[in-house]
C-alpha atoms as a PDB file:
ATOM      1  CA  UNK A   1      79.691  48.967  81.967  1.00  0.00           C
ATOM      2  CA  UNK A   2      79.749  51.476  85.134  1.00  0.00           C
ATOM      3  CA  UNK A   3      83.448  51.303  85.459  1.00  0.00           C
ATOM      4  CA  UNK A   4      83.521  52.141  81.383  1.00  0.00           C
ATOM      5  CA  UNK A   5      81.786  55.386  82.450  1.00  0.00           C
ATOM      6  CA  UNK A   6      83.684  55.878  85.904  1.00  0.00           C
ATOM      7  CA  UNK A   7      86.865  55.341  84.137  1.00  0.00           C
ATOM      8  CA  UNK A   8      85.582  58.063  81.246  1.00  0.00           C
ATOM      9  CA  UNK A   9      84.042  60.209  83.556  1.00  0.00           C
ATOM     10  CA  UNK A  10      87.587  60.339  85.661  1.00  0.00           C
ATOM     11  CA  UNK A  11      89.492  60.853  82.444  1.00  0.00           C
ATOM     12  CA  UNK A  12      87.616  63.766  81.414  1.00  0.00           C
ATOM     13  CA  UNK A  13      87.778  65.441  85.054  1.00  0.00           C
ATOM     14  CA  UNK A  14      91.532  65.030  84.460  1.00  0.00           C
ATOM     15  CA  UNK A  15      91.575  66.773  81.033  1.00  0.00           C
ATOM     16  CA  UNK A  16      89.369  69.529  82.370  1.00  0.00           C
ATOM     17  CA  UNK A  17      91.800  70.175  85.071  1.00  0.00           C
ATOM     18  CA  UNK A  18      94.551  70.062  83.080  1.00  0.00           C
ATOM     19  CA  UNK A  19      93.213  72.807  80.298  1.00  0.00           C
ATOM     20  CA  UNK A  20      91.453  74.832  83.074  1.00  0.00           C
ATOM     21  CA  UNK A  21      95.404  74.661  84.996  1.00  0.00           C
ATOM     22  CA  UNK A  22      97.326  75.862  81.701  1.00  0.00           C
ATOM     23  CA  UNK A  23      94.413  77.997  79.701  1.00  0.00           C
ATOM     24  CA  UNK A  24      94.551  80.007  83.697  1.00  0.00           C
ATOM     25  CA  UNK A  25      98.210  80.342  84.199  1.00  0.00           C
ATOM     26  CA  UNK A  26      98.649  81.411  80.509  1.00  0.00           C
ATOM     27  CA  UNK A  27      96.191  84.351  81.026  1.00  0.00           C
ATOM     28  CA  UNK A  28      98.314  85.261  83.997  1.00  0.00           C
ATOM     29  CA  UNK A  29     101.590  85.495  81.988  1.00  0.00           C
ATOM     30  CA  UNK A  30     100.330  87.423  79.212  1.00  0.00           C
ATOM     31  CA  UNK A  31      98.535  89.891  82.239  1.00  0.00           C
ATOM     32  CA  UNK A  32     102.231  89.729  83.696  1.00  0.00           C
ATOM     33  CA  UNK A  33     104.012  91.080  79.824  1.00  0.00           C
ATOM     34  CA  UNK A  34     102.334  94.111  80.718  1.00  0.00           C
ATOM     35  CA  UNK A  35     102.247  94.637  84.108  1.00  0.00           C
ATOM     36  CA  UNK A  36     105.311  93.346  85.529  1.00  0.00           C
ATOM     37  CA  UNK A  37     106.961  96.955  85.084  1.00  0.00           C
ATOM     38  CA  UNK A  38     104.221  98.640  87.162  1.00  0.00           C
ATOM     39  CA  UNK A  39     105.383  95.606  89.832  1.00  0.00           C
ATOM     40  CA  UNK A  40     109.104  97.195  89.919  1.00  0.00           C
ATOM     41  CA  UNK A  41     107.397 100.493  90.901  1.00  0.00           C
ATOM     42  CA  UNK A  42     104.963  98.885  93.159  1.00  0.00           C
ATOM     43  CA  UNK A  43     107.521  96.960  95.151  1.00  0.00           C
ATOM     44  CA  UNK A  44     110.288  99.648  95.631  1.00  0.00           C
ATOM     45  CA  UNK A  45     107.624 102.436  96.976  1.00  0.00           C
ATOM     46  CA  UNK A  46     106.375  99.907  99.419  1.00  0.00           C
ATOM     47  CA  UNK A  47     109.886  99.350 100.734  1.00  0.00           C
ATOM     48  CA  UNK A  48     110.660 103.067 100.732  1.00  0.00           C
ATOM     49  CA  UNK A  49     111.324 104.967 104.313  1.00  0.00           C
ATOM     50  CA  UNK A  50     110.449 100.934 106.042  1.00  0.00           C
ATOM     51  CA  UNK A  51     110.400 101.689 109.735  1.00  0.00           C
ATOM     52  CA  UNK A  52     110.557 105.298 109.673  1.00  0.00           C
ATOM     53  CA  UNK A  53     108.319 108.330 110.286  1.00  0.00           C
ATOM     54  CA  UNK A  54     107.533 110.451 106.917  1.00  0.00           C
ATOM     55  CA  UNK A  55     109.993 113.394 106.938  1.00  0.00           C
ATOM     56  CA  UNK A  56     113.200 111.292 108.477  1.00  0.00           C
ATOM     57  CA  UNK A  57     114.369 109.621 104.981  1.00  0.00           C
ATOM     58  CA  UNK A  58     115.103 110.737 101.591  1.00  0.00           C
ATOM     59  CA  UNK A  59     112.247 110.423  98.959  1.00  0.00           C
ATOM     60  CA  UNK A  60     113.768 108.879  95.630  1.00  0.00           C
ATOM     61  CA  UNK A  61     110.302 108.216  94.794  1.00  0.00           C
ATOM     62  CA  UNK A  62     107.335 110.628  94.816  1.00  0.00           C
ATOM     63  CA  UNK A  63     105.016 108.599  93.165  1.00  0.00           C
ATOM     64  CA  UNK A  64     104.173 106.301  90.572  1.00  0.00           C
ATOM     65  CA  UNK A  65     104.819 108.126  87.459  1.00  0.00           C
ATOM     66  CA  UNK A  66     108.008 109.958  89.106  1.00  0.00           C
ATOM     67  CA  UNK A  67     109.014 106.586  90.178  1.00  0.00           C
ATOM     68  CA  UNK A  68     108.637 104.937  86.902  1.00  0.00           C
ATOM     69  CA  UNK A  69     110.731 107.922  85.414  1.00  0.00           C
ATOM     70  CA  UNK A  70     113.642 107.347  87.839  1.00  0.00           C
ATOM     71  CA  UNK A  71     113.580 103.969  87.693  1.00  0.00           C
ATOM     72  CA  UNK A  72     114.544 103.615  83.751  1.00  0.00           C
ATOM     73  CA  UNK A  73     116.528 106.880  83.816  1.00  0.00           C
ATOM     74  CA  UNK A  74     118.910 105.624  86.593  1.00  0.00           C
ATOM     75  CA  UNK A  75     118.620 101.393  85.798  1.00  0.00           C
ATOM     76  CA  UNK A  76     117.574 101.645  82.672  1.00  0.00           C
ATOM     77  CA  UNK A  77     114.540 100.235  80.496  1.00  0.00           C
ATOM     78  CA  UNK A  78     116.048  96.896  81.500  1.00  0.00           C
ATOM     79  CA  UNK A  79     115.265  97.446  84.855  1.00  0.00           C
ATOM     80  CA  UNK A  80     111.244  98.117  84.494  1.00  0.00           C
ATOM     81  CA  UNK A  81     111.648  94.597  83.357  1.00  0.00           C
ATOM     82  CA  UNK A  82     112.999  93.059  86.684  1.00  0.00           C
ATOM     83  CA  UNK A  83     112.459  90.021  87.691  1.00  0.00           C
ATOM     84  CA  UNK A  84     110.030  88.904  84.811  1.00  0.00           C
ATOM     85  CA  UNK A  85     111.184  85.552  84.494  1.00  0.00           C
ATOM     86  CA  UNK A  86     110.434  84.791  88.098  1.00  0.00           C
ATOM     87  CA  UNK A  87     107.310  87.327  87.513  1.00  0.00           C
ATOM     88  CA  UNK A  88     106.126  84.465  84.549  1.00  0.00           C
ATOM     89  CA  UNK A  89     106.649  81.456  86.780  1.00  0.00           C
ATOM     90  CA  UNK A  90     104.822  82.626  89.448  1.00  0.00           C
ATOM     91  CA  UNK A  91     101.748  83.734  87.965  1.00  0.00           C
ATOM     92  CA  UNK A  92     101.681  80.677  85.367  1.00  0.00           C
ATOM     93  CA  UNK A  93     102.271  78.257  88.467  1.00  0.00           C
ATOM     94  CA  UNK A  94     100.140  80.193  91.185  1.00  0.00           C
ATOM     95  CA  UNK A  95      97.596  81.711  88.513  1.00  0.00           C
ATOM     96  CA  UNK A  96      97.017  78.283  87.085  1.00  0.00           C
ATOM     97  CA  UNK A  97      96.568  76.561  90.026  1.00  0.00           C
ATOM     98  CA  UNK A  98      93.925  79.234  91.920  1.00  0.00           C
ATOM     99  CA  UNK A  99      92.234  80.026  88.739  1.00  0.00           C
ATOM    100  CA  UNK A 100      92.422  76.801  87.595  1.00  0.00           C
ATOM    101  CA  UNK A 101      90.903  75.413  90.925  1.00  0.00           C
ATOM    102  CA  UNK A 102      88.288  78.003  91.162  1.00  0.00           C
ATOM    103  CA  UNK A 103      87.332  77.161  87.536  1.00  0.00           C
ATOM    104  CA  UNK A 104      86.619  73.355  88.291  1.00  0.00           C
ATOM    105  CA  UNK A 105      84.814  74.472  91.543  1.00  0.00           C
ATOM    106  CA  UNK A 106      82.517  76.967  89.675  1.00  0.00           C
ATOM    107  CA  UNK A 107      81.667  73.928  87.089  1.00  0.00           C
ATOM    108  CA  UNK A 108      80.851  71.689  89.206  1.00  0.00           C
ATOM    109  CA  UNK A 109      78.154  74.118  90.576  1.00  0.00           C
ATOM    110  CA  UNK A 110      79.389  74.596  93.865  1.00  0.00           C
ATOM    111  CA  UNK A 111      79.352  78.487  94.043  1.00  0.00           C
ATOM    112  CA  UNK A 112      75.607  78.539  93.105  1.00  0.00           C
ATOM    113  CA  UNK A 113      72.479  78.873  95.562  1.00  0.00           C
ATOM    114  CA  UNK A 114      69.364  78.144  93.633  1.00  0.00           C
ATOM    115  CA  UNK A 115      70.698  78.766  90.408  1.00  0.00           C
ATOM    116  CA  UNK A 116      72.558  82.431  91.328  1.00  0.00           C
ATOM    117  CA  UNK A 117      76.054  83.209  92.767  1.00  0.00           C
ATOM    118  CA  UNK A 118      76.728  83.154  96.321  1.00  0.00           C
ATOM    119  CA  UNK A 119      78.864  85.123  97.814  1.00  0.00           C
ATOM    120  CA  UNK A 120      79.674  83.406 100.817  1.00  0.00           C
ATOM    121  CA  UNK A 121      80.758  80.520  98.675  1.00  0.00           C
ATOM    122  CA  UNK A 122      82.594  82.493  96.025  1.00  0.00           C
ATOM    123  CA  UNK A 123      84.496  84.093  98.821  1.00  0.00           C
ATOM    124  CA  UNK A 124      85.401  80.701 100.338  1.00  0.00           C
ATOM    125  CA  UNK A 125      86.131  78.845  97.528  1.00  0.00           C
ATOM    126  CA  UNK A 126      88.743  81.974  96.163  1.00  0.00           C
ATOM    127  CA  UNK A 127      90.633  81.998  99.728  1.00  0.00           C
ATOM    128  CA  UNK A 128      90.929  78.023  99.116  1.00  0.00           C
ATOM    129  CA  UNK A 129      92.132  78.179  95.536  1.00  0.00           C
ATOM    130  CA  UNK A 130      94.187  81.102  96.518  1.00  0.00           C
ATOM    131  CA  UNK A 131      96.101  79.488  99.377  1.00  0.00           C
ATOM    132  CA  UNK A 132      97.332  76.741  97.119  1.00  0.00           C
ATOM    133  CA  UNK A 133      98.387  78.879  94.930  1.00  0.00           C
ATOM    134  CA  UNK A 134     100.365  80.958  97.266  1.00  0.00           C
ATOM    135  CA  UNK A 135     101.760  78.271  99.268  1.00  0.00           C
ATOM    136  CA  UNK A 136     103.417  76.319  95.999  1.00  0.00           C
ATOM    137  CA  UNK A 137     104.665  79.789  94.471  1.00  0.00           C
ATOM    138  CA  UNK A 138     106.297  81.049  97.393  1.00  0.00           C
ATOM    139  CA  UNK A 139     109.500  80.348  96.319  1.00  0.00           C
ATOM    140  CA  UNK A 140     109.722  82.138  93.438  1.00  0.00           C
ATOM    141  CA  UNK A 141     107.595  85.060  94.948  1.00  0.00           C
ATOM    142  CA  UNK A 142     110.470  85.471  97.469  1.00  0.00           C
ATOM    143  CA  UNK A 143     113.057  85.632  94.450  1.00  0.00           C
ATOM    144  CA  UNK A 144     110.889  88.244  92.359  1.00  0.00           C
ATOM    145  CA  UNK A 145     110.800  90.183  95.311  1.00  0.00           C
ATOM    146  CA  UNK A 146     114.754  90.566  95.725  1.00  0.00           C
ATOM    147  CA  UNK A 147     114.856  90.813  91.929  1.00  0.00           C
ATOM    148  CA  UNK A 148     112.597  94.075  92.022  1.00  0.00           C
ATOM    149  CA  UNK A 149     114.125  95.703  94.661  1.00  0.00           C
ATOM    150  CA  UNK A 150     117.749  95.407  93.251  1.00  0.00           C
ATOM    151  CA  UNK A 151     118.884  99.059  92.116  1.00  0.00           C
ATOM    152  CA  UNK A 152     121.811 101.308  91.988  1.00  0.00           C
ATOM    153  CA  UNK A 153     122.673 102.676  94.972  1.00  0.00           C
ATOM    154  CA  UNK A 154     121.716 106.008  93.873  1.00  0.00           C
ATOM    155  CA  UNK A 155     118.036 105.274  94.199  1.00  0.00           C
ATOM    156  CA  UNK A 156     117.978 102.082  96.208  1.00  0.00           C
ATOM    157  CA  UNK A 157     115.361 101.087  98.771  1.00  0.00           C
ATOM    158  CA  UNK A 158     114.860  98.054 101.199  1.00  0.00           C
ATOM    159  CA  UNK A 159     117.725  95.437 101.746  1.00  0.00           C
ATOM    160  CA  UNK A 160     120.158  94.739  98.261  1.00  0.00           C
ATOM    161  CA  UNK A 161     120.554  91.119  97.825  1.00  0.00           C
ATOM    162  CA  UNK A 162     122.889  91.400  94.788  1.00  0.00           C
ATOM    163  CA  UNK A 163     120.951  88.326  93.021  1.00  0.00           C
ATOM    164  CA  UNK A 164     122.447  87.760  89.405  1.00  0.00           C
ATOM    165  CA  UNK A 165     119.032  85.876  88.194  1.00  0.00           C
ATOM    166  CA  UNK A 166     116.380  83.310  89.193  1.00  0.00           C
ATOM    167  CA  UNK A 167     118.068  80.179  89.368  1.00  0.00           C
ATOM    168  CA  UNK A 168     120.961  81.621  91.257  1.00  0.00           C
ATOM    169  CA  UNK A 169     119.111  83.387  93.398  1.00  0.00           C
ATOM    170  CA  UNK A 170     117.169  80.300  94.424  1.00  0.00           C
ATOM    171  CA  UNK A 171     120.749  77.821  94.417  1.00  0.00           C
ATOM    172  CA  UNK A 172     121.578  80.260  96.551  1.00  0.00           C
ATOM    173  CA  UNK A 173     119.396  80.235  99.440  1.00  0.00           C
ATOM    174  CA  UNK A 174     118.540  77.144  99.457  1.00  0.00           C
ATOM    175  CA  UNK A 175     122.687  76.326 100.123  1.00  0.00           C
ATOM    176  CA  UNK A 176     122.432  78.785 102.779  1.00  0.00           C
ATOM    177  CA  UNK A 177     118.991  77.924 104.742  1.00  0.00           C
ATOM    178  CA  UNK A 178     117.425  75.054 103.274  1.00  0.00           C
ATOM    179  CA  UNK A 179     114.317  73.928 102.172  1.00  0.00           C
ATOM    180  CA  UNK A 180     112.445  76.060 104.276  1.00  0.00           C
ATOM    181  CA  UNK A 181     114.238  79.017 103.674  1.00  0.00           C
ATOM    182  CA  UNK A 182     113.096  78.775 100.182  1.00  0.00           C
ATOM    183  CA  UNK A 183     109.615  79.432 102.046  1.00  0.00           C
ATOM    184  CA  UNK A 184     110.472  82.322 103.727  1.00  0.00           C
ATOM    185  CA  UNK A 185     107.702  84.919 104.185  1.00  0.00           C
ATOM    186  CA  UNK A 186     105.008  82.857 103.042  1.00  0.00           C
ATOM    187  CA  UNK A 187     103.396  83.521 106.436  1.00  0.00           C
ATOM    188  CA  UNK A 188     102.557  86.660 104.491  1.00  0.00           C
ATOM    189  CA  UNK A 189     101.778  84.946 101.339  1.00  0.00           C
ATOM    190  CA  UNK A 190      99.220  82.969 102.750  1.00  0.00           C
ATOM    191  CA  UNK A 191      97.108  85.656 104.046  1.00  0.00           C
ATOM    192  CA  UNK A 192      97.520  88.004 101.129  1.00  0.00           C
ATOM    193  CA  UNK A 193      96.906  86.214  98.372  1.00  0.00           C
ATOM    194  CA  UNK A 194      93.680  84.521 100.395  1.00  0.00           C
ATOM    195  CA  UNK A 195      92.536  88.005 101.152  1.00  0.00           C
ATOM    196  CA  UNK A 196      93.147  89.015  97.395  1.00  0.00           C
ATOM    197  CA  UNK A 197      91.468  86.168  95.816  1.00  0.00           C
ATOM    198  CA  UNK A 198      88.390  85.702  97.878  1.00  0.00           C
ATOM    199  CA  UNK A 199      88.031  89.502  97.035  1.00  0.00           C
ATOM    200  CA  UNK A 200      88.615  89.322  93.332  1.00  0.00           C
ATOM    201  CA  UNK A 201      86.773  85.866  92.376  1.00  0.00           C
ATOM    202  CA  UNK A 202      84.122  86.711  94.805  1.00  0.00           C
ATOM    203  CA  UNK A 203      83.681  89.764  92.934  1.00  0.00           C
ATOM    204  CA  UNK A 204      84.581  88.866  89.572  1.00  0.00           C
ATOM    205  CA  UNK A 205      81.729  86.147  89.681  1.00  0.00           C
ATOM    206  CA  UNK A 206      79.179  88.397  90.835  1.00  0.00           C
ATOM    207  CA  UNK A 207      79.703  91.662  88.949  1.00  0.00           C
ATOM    208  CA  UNK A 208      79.582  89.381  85.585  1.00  0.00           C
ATOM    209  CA  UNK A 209      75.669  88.288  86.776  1.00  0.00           C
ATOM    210  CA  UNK A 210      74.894  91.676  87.728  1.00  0.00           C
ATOM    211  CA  UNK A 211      76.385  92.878  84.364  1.00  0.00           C
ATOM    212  CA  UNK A 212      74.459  90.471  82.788  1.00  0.00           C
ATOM    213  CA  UNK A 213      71.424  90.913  84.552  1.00  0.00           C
ATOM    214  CA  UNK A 214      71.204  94.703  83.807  1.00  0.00           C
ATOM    215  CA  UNK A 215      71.480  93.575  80.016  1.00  0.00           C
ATOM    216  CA  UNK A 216      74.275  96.090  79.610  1.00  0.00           C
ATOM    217  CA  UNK A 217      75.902  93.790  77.007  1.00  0.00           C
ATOM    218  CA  UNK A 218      74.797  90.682  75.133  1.00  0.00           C
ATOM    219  CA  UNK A 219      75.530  87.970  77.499  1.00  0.00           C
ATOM    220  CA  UNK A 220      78.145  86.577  75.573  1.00  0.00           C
ATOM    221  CA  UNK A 221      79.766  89.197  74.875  1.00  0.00           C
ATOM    222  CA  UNK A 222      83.743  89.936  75.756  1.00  0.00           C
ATOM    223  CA  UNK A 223      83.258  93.353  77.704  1.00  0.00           C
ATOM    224  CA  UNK A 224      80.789  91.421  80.077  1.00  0.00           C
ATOM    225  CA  UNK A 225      84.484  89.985  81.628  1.00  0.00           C
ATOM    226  CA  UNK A 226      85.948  93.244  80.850  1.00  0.00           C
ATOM    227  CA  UNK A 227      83.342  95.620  82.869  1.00  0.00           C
ATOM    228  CA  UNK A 228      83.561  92.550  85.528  1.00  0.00           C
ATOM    229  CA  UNK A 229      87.610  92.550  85.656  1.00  0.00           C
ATOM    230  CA  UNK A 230      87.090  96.179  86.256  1.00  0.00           C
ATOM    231  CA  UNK A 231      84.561  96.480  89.430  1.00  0.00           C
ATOM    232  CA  UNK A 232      87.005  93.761  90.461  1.00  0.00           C
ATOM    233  CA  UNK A 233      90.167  95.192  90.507  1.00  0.00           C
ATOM    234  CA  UNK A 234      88.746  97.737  92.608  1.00  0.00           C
ATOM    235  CA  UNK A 235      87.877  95.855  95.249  1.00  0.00           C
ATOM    236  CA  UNK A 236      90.994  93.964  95.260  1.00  0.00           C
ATOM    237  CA  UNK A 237      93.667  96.576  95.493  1.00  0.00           C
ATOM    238  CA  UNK A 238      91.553  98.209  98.298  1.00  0.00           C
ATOM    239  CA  UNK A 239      91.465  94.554 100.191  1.00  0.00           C
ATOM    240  CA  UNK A 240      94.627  93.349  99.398  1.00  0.00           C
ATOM    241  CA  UNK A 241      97.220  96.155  99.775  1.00  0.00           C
ATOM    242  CA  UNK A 242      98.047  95.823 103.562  1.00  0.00           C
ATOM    243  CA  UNK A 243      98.744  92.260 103.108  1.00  0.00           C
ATOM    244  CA  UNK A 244     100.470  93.403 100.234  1.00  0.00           C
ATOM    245  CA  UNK A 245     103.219  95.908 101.650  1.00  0.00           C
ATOM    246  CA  UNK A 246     103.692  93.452 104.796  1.00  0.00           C
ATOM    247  CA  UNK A 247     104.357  90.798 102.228  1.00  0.00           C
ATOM    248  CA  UNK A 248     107.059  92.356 100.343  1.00  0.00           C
ATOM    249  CA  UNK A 249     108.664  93.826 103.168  1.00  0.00           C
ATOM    250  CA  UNK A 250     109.198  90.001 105.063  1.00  0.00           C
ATOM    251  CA  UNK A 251     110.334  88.652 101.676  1.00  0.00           C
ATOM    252  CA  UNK A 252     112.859  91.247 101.214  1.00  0.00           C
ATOM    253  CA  UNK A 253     114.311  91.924 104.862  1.00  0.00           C
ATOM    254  CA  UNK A 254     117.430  90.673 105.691  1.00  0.00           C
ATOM    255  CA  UNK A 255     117.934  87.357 107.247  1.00  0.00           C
ATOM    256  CA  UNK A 256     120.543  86.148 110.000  1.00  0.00           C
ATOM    257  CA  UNK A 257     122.938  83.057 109.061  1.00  0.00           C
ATOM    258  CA  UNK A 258     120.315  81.222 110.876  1.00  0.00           C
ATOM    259  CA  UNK A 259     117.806  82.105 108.021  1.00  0.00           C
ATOM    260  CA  UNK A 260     116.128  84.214 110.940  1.00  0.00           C
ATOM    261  CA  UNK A 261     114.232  87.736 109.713  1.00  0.00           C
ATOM    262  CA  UNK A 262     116.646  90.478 111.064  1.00  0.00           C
ATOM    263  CA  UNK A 263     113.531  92.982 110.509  1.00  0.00           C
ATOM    264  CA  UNK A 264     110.717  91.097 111.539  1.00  0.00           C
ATOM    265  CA  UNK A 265     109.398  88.001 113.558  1.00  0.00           C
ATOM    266  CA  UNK A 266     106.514  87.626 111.131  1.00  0.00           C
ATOM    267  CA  UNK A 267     103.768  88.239 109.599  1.00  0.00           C
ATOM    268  CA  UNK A 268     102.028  90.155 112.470  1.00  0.00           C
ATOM    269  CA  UNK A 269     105.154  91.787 114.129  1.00  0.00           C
ATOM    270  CA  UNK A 270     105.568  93.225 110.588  1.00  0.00           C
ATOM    271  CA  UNK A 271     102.005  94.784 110.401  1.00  0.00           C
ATOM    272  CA  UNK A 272     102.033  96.373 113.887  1.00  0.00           C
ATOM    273  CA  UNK A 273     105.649  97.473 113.662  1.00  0.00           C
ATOM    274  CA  UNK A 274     104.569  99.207 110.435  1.00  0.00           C
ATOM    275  CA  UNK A 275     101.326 100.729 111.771  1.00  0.00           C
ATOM    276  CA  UNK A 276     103.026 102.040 114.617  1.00  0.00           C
ATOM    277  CA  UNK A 277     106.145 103.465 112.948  1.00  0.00           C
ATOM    278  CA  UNK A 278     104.650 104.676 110.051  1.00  0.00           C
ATOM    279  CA  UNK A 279     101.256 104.553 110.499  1.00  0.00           C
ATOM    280  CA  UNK A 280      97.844 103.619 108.734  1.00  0.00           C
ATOM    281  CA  UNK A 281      99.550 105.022 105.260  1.00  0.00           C
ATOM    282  CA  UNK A 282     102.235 103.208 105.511  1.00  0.00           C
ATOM    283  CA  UNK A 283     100.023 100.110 105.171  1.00  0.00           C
ATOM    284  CA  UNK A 284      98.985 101.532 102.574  1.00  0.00           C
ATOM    285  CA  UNK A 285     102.274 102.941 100.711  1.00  0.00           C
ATOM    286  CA  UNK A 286     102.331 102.354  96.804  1.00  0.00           C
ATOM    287  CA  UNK A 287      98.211 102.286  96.709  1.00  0.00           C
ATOM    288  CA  UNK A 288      98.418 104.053  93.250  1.00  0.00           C
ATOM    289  CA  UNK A 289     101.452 101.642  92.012  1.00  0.00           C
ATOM    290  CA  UNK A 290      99.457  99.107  93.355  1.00  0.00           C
ATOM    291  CA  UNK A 291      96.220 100.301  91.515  1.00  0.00           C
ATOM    292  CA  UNK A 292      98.078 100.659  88.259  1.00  0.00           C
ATOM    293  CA  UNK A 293      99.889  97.362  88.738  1.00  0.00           C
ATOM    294  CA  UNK A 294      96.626  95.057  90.273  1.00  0.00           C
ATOM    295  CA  UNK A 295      93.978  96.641  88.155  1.00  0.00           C
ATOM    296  CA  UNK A 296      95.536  96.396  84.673  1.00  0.00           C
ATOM    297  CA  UNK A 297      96.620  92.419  85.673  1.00  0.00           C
ATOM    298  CA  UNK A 298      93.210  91.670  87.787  1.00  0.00           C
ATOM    299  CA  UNK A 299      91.241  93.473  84.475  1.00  0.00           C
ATOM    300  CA  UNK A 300      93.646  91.323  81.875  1.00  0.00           C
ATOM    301  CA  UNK A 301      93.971  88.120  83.634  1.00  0.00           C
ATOM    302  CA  UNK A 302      90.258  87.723  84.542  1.00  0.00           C
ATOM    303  CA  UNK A 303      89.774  88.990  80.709  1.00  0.00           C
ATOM    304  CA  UNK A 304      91.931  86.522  79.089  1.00  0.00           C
ATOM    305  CA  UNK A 305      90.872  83.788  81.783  1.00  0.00           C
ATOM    306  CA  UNK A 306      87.342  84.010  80.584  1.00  0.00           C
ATOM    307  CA  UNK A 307      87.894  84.380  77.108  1.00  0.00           C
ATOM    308  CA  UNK A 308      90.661  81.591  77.082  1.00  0.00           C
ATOM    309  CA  UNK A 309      87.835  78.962  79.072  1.00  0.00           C
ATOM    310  CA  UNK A 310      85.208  80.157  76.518  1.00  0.00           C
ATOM    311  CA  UNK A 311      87.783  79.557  73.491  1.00  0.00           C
ATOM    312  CA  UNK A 312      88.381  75.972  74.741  1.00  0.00           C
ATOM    313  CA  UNK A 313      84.849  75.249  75.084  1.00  0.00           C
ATOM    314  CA  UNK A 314      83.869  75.782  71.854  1.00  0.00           C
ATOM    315  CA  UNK A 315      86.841  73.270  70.706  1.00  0.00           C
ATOM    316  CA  UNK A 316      85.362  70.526  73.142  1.00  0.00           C
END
């Protein structure tokens, strides 16, 4: 009789992974329909004057409305739409798997102290979830990334890696450095999405109790997420934009026949080679892309996320 209820107890931990995995990674995606043009923009400010001093290199970008106006004047609409298919995979893979993580940890009570939200264990338990996430996306990441910054030469920024689409791209480099090359720059991932998780989830969880607390909205209702996806995004692109520039610039540099980064040893040569070239702002190049990329998808996904797990409950 107790292995009946172990076995059933198993099975249903199973199928609540499962839908929390897919009903999180599918909220990412539709986030990413939206957003992934705002990512083009993000990505090629970030790489714009790397290594040098503001003043010494031409601006094709001023900022991100400008850039989003040169972008599909010179490429074309086609090419706000850069690298969405790797864009997709990414966030249903990575999404599904730190949402989806952070989902079973939440309802199995594990981010509560006496029956409210803890922060310190919110903020652990997103760096965990996001790590995993980061780690097994990585490859795909480093495509999207080459994707993005591919332009015509008239406006181009960062190293050209001539890609002609996903599953080229990652043929490709895995013929020419291996297994591990398909994991290059995930020194950066690691970090960055950590960073950027613990801050959203962290966040996330805690402005919906305080929203709810205040009795702003009926407890149930959908713009308790919504105000909470919005306090979070916040926080996020503030926390996660350094990690965010050093990221895309060690997925995109150039790489020796050895696989070797031509630009930068790693995740920390990058940062300090950046601060000291270009200082704090360059850290911080593409914050508004970034806001008007992050927000919208951090405001969406969490929105969707919560909606989706509420949906599915209601089916159980």
């Amino acid at each position: 009789m107790t292995d009946g209820r172990t076995g059933s107890r198993v099975s249903d931990l199973r199928r609540t992974v499962a839908i929390n995995f897919v009903l999180s990674g599918a909220a990412a995606c539709g986030a990413c329909l939206f957003t992934n043009p705002l990512e083009v923009v993000k990505t090629r400010m970030q790489l714009q004057g790397e290594l040098k001093s503001r003043g010494s290199y031409q601006v094709y970008y001023r900022n991100v409305f400008h850039a989003f106006y040169t972008i599909g004047k010179v490429d074309g609409m086609a090419g706000l739409q850069k690298g969405l298919m790797p864009g997709l995979v990414y966030q249903f893979f990575m999404n599904g798997i730190r949402l989806g993580s952070y989902a079973v940890i939440e309802s199995s009570g594990y981010i509560h102290t006496n029956g409210r939200v803890s922060a310190a264990k919110t903020t652990v338990a997103g760096a965990v979830a996001g790590v995993v996430g980061a780690v097994i996306g990585s490859p795909v990441y480093l495509v999207k990334t080459h994707l993005q910054s591919q332009s015509t030469s008239s406006i181009a920024v960062g190293h050209q890696h001539k890609h002609q689409g996903m599953i080229l791209a990652l043929s490709a480099i895995y013929k020419q450095h291996g297994i591990l090359g398909l994991w290059r720059g995930s020194s950066a991932a690691v970090p960055r999405v950590s960073v950027g998780s613990a801050a959203q989830l962290s966040t996330f969880s805690s402005s919906k109790e305080l929203v709810v607390d205040l009795q702003v909205f009926q407890k149930d209702s959908w713009l308790v997420p919504l105000t909470a996806g919005m306090i979070s995004s916040v926080v996020v692109v503030m926390a996660m934009t350094p990690f965010d520039v050093v990221s895309t610039r060690l997925y995109n540099q150039p790489v020796d026949h050895l696989g070797k980064g031509q630009l930068y040893k790693g995740f920390a040569d990058c940062f300090s080679k950046t601060l000291r070239k270009e200082g704090l702002m360059g850290l911080y190049k593409g914050l508004g892309a970034s806001y008007f990329r992050l927000g919208p998808h951090t405001i969406l996904s969490l929105f969707f996320w919560d909606e989706l797990r509420k949906l599915s409950q209601q089916f159980r």
